[in-house]
Every structure is written in C-alpha cells, then in structure tokens.
C-alpha atoms as a PDB file:
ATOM      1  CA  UNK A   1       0.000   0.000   0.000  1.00  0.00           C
ATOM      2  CA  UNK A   2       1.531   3.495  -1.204  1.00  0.00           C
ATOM      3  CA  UNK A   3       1.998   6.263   1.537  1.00  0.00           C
ATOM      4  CA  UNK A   4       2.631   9.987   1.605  1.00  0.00           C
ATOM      5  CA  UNK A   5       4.629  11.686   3.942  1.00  0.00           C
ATOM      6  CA  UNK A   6       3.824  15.160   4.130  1.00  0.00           C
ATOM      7  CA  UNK A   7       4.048  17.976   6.749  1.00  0.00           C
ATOM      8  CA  UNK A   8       5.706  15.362   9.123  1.00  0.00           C
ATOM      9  CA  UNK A   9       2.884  12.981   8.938  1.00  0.00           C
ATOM     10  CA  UNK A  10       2.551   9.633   7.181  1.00  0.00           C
ATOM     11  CA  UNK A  11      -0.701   9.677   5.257  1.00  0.00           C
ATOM     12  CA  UNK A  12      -2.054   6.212   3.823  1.00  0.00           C
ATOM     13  CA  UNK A  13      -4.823   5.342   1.113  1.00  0.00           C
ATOM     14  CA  UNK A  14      -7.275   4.845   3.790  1.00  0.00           C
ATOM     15  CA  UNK A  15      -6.148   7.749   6.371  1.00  0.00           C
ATOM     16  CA  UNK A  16      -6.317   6.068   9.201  1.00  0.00           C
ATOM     17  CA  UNK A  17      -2.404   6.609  10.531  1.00  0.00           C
ATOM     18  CA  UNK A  18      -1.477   3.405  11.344  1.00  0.00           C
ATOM     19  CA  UNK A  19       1.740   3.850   8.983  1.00  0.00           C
ATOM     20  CA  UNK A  20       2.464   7.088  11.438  1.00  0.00           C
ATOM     21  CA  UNK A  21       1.354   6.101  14.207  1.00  0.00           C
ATOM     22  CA  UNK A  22       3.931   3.005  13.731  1.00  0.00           C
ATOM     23  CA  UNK A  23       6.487   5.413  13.164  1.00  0.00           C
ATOM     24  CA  UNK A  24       5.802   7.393  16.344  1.00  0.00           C
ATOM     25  CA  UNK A  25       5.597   4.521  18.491  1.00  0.00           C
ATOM     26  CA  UNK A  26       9.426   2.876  17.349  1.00  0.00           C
ATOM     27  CA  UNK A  27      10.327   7.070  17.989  1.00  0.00           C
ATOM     28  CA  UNK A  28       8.805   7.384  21.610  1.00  0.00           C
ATOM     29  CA  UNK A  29      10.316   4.041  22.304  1.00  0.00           C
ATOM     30  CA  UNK A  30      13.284   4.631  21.697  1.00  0.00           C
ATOM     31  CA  UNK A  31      13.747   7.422  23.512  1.00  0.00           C
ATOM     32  CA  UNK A  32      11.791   5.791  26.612  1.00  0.00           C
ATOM     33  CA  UNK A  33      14.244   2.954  26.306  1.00  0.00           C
ATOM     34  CA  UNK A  34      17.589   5.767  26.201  1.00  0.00           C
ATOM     35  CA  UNK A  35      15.559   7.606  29.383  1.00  0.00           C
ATOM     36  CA  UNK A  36      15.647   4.383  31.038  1.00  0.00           C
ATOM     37  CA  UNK A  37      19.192   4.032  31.061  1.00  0.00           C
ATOM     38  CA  UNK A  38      19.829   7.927  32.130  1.00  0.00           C
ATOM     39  CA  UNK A  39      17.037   7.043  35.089  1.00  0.00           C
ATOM     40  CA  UNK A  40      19.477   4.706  37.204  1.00  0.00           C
ATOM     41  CA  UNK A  41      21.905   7.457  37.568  1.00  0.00           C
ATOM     42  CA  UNK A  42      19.034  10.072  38.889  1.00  0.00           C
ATOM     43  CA  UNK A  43      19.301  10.382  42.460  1.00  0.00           C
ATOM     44  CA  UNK A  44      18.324  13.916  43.691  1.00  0.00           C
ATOM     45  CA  UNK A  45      14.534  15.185  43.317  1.00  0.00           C
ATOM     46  CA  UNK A  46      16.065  17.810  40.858  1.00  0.00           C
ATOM     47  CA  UNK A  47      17.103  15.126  38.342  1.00  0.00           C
ATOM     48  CA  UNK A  48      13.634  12.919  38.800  1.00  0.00           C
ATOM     49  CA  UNK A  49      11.940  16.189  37.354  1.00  0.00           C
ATOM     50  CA  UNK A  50      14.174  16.920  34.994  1.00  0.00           C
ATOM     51  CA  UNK A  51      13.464  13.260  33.873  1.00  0.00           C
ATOM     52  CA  UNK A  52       9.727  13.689  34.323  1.00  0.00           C
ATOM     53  CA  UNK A  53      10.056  16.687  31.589  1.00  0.00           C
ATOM     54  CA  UNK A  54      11.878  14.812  29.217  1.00  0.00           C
ATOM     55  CA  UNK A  55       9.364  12.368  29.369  1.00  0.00           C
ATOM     56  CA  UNK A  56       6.484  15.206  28.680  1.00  0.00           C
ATOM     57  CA  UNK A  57       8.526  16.478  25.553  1.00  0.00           C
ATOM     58  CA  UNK A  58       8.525  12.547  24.057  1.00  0.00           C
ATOM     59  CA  UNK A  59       4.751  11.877  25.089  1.00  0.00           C
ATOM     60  CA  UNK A  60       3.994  15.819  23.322  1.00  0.00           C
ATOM     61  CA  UNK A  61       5.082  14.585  20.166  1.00  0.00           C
ATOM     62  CA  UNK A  62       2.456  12.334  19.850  1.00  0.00           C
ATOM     63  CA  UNK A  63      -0.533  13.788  21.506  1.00  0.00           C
ATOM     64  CA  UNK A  64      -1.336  15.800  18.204  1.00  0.00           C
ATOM     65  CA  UNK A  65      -2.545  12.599  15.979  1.00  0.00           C
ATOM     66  CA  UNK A  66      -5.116  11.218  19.183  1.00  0.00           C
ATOM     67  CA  UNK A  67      -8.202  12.694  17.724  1.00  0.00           C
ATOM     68  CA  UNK A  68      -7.503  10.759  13.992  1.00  0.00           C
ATOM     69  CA  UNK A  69      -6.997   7.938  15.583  1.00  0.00           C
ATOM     70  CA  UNK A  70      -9.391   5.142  16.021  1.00  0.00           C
ATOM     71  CA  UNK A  71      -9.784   2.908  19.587  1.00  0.00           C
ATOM     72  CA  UNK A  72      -7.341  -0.255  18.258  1.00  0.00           C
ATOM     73  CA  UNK A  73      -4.626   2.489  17.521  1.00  0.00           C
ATOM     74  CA  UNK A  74      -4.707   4.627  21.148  1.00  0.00           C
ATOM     75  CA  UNK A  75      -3.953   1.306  22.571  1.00  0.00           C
ATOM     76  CA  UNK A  76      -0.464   1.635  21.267  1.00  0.00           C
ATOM     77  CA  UNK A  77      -0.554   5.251  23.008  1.00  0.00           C
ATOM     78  CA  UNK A  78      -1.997   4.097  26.145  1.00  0.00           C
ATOM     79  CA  UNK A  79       1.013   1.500  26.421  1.00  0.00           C
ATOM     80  CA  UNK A  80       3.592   4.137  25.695  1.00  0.00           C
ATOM     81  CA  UNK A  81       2.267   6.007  28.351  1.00  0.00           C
ATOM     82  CA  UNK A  82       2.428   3.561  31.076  1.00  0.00           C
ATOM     83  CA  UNK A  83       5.804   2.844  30.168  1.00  0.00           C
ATOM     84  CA  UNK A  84       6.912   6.242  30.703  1.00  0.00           C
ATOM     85  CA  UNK A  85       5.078   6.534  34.052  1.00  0.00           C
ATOM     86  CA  UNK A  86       7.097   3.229  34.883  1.00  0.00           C
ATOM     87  CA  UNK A  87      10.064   4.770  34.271  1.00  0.00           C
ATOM     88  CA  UNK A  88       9.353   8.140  35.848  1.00  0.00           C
ATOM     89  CA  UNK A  89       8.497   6.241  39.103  1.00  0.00           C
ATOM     90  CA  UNK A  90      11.050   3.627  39.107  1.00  0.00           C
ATOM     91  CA  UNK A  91       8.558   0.817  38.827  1.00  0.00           C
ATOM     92  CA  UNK A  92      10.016  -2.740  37.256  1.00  0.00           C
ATOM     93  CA  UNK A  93       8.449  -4.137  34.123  1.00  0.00           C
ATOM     94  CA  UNK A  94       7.130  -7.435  35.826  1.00  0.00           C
ATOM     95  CA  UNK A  95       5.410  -5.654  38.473  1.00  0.00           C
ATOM     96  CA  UNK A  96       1.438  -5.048  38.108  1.00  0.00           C
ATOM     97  CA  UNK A  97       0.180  -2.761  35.518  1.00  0.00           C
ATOM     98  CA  UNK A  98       0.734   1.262  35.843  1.00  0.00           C
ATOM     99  CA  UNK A  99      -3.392   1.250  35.770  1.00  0.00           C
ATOM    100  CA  UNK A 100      -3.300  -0.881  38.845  1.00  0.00           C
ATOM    101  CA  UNK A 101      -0.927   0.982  40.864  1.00  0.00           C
ATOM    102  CA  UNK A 102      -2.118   4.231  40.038  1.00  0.00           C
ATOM    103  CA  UNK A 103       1.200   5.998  38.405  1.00  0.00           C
ATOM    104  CA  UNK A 104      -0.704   8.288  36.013  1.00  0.00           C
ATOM    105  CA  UNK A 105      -3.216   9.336  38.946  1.00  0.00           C
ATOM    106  CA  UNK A 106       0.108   9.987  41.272  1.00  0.00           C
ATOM    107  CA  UNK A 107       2.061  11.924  38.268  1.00  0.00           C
ATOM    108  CA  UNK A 108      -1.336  14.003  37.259  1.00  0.00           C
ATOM    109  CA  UNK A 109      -1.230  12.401  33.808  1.00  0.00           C
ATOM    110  CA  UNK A 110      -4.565  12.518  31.932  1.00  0.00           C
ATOM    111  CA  UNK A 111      -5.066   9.104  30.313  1.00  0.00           C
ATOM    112  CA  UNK A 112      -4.768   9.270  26.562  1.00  0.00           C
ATOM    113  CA  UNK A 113      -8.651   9.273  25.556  1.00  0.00           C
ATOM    114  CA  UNK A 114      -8.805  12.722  28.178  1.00  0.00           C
ATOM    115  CA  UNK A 115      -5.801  14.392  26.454  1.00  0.00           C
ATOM    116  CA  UNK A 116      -8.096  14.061  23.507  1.00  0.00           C
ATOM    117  CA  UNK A 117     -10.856  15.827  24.862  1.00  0.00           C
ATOM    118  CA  UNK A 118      -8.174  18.257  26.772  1.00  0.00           C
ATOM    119  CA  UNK A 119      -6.778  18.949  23.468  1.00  0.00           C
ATOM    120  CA  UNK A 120     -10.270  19.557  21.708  1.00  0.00           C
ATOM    121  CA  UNK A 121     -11.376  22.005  24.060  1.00  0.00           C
ATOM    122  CA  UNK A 122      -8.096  23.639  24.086  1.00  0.00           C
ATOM    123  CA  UNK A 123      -8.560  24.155  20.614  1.00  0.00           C
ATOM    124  CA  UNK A 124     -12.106  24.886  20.692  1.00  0.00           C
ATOM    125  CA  UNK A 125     -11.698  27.338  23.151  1.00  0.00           C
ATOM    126  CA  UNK A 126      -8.877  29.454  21.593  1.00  0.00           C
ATOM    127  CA  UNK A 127     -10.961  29.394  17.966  1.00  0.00           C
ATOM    128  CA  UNK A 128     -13.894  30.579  19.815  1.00  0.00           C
ATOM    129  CA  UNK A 129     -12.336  33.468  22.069  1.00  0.00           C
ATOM    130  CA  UNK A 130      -9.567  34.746  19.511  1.00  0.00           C
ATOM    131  CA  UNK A 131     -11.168  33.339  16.155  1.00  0.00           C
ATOM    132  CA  UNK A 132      -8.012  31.987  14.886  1.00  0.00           C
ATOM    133  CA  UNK A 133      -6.558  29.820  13.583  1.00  0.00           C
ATOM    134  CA  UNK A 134      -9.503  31.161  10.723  1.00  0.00           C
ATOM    135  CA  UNK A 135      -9.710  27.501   9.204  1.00  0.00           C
ATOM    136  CA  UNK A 136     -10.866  25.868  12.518  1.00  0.00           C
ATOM    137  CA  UNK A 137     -12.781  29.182  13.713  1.00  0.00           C
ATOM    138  CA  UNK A 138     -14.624  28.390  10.569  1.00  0.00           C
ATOM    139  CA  UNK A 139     -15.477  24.894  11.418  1.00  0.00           C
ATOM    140  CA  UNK A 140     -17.606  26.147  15.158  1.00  0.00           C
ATOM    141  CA  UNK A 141     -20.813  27.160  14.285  1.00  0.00           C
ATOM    142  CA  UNK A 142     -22.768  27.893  17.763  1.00  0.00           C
ATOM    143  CA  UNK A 143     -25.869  26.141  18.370  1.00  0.00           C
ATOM    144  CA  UNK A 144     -29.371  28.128  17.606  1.00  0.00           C
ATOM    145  CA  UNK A 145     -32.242  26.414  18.902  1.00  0.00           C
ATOM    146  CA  UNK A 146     -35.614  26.881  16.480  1.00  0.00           C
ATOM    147  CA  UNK A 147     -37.367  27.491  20.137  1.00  0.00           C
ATOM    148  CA  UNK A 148     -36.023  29.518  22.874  1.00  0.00           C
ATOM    149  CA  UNK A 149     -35.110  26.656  25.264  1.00  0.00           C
ATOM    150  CA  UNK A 150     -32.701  25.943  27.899  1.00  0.00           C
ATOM    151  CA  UNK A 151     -30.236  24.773  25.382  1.00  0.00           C
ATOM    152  CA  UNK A 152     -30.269  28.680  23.876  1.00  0.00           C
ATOM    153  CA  UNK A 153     -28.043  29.344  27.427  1.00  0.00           C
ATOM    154  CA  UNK A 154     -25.780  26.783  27.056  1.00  0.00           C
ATOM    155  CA  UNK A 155     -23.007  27.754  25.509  1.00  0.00           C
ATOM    156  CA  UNK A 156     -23.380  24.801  23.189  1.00  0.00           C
ATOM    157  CA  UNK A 157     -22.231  24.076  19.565  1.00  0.00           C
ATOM    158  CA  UNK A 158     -23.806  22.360  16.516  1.00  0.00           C
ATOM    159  CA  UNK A 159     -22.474  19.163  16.056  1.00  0.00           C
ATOM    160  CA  UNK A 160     -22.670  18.045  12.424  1.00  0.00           C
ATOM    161  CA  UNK A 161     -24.834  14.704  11.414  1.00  0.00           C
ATOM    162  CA  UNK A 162     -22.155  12.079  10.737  1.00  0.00           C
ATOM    163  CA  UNK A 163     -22.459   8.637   9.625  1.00  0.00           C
ATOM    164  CA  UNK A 164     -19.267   7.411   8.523  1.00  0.00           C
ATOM    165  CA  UNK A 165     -15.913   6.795  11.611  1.00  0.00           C
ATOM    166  CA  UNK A 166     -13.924   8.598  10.313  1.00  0.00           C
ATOM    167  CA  UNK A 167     -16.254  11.503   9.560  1.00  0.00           C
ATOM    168  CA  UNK A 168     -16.904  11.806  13.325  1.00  0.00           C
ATOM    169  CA  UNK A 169     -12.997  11.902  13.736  1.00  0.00           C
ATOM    170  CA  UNK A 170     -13.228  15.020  11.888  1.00  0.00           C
ATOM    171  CA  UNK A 171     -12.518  18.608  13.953  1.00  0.00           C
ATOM    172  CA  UNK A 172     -15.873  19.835  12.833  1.00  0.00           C
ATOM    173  CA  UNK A 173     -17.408  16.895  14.238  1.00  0.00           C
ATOM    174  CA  UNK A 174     -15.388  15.586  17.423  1.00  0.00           C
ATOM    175  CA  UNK A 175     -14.692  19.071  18.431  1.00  0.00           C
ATOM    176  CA  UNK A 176     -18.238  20.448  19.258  1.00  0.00           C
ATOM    177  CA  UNK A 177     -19.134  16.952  20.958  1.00  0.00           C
ATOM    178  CA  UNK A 178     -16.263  17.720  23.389  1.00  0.00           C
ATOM    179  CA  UNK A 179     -17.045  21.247  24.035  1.00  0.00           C
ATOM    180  CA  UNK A 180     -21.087  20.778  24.413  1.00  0.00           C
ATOM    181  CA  UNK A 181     -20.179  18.022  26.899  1.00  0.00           C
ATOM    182  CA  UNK A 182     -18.288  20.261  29.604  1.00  0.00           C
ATOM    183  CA  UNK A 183     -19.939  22.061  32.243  1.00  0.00           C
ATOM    184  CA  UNK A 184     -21.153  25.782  31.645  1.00  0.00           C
ATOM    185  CA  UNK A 185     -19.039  27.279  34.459  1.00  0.00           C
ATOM    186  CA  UNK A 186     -15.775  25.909  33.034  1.00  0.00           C
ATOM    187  CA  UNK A 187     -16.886  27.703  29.657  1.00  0.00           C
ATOM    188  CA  UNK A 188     -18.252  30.609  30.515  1.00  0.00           C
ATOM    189  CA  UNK A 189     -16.130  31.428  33.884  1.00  0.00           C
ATOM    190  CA  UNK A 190     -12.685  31.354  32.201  1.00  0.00           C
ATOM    191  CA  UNK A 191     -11.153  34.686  31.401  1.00  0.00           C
ATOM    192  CA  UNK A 192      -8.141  33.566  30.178  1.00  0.00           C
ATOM    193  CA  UNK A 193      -6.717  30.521  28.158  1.00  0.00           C
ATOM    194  CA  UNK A 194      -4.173  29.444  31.104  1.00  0.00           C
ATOM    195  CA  UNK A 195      -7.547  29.802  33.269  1.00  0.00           C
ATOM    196  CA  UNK A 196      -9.443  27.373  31.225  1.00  0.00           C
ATOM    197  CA  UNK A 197      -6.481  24.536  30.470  1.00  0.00           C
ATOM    198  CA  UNK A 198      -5.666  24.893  34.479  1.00  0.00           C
ATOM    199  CA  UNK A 199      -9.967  24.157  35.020  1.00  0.00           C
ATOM    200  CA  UNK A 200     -10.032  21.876  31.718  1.00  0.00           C
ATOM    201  CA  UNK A 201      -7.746  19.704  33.345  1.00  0.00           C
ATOM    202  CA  UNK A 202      -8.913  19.475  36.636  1.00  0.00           C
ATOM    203  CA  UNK A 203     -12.632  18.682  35.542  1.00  0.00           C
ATOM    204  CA  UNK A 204     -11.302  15.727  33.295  1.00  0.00           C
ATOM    205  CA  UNK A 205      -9.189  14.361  35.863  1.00  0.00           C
ATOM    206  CA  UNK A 206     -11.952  14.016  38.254  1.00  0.00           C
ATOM    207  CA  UNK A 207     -13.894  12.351  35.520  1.00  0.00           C
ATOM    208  CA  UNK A 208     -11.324   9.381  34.852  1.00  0.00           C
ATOM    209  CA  UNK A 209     -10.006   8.968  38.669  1.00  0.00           C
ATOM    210  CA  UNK A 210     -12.555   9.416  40.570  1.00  0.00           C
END
C-alpha cells in the first residue's frame, strides 16, 4: 500500500495513521528505552523532574494525531504512556500494571482518551475566544435552537450529522461533541486561556479517577 509523507505525517490510502502512528511509536520508544538508562543514575529530586520533563517532551510529540486515531490504535498510546510513568516512578516491568498501581493518577497524567478531549477544548476554546486559527474558527458554528429553550443558554455548539468513523474523527465533528459536553461554568467562567487549560484539566481528571 503506497503512503505519503507530508508535513511530518505519514498519510495512507485509507487515512487512518497506522503507517504514522507506527512510526511514532518505534520514535517514543526509543527514547523511553535511552531515558531508562539515564534514570538509574538520577538520584536527587532535581534530576527525577528533569526526567519527568523529558518524558512530557517525548509523550507531546504524539498527543497531536489522538483525535484521527481510532480505539485499536490509542492502545499503542496508552502503552507508551504507562511505560513512561514506569520509568518516571522507578517501577520494574514485571510488576502489576501502571493502571493498577495508580502511576498516572500519582504523576497528574490525563489518560490518553482525556488528552483528547483536553486537546479539543483547548482548541475549541482558543478558535472561539480569539477566532483563529480562521480555518478551525470556521469549522464552530454555535448552536441556535428553532425554540427559545434551555439549550439557547448553554453555551453549546452544533455538532454536524455524521455517519461514517472517520467523519466523526473530523474537527468539525469531534470538536463540538467535546465542548457541548463540559460544564457551563468551566466555559463561561474562564477569562483567560491558562484559566481554562488549568480548570479543563482538573474537571477531566476528576472524571477518569474518581
């Protein structure tokens, strides 16, 4: 099957990544796996942090292809990212999963489905408040009820009707769902974008550990 790599990003027949996402995961493990060797000569809190941000600049990388991604592929993600909170806590391989012993709740990591929705809104918000980038400003139409309802207060966008997978992994389409399903304080309180991320993340971390 032919590919296209374009704009950093390995493009199929189908779309659907796996040739990237491939790519991505041998790149994130090998730099887990050359992180893991610099980890047994961190000793001081100082270093563990400094290791901890390393860690965040691999796991960034890949965070931007989550929302094209369909539920077999973030499996791939989800085990990348309990291999890096193994190796941020100092936890052995054989021991029990990083699930079970709660290293993502103890390190504040969102799991990988909730950094999709964190980076949604993210982007949702900053379209909506600042109306760029124009391409994805264009792509958030605001909800307008026929009838004045309770719906009219809500802050809420039109989601498109999609039928096809990989029409709802669109921005147009995955995007509003996100935003319409977060509380109104947490968009409509939020004066700033540091406000909302800080709140953003908070409210989603509740939602998966608690």
């Amino acid at each position: 099957m032919g590919s296209l790599h374009i704009l950093g990003v390995t493009l199929d027949s189908t779309l659907s990544l796996d040739k990237h996402v491939n790519n991505m995961m041998k790149t994130c493990n090998f730099h887990l796996q050359a992180l893991r060797h610099v980890q047994q000569s961190i000793t001081t809190r100082l270093q563990m942090s400094w290791l901890a941000l390393s860690l965040a600049l691999v796991w960034t990388n890949v965070t931007l292809c989550f929302t094209a991604c369909h539920e077999k592929t973030l499996i791939s993600f989800i085990r990348v990212q309990n291999r890096a909170a193994r190796i941020v806590c100092g936890v052995g391989r054989r021991q029990q999963s990083a699930r079970q012993l709660g290293l993502r709740q103890s390190l504040h990591w969102l799991p990988v489905p909730a950094r999709t929705d964190f980076k949604l809104a993210t982007l949702s918000y900053k379209s909506r408040m600042t109306g760029q980038p124009d391409y994805l400003a264009a792509e958030l139409r605001s909800y307008q009820p026929q009838l004045c309802l309770c719906s009219s207060s809500q802050e809420l966008l039109t989601v498109p009707h999609c039928n096809t997978m990989l029409g709802r992994r669109r921005f147009s389409v995955a995007a509003p769902r996100v935003w319409n399903s977060l509380p109104l304080c947490l968009k409509t309180n939020c004066d700033s974008l540091r406000g909302f991320k800080t709140g953003l993340k908070t409210y989603l971390f509740r939602q998966d550990y608690n």
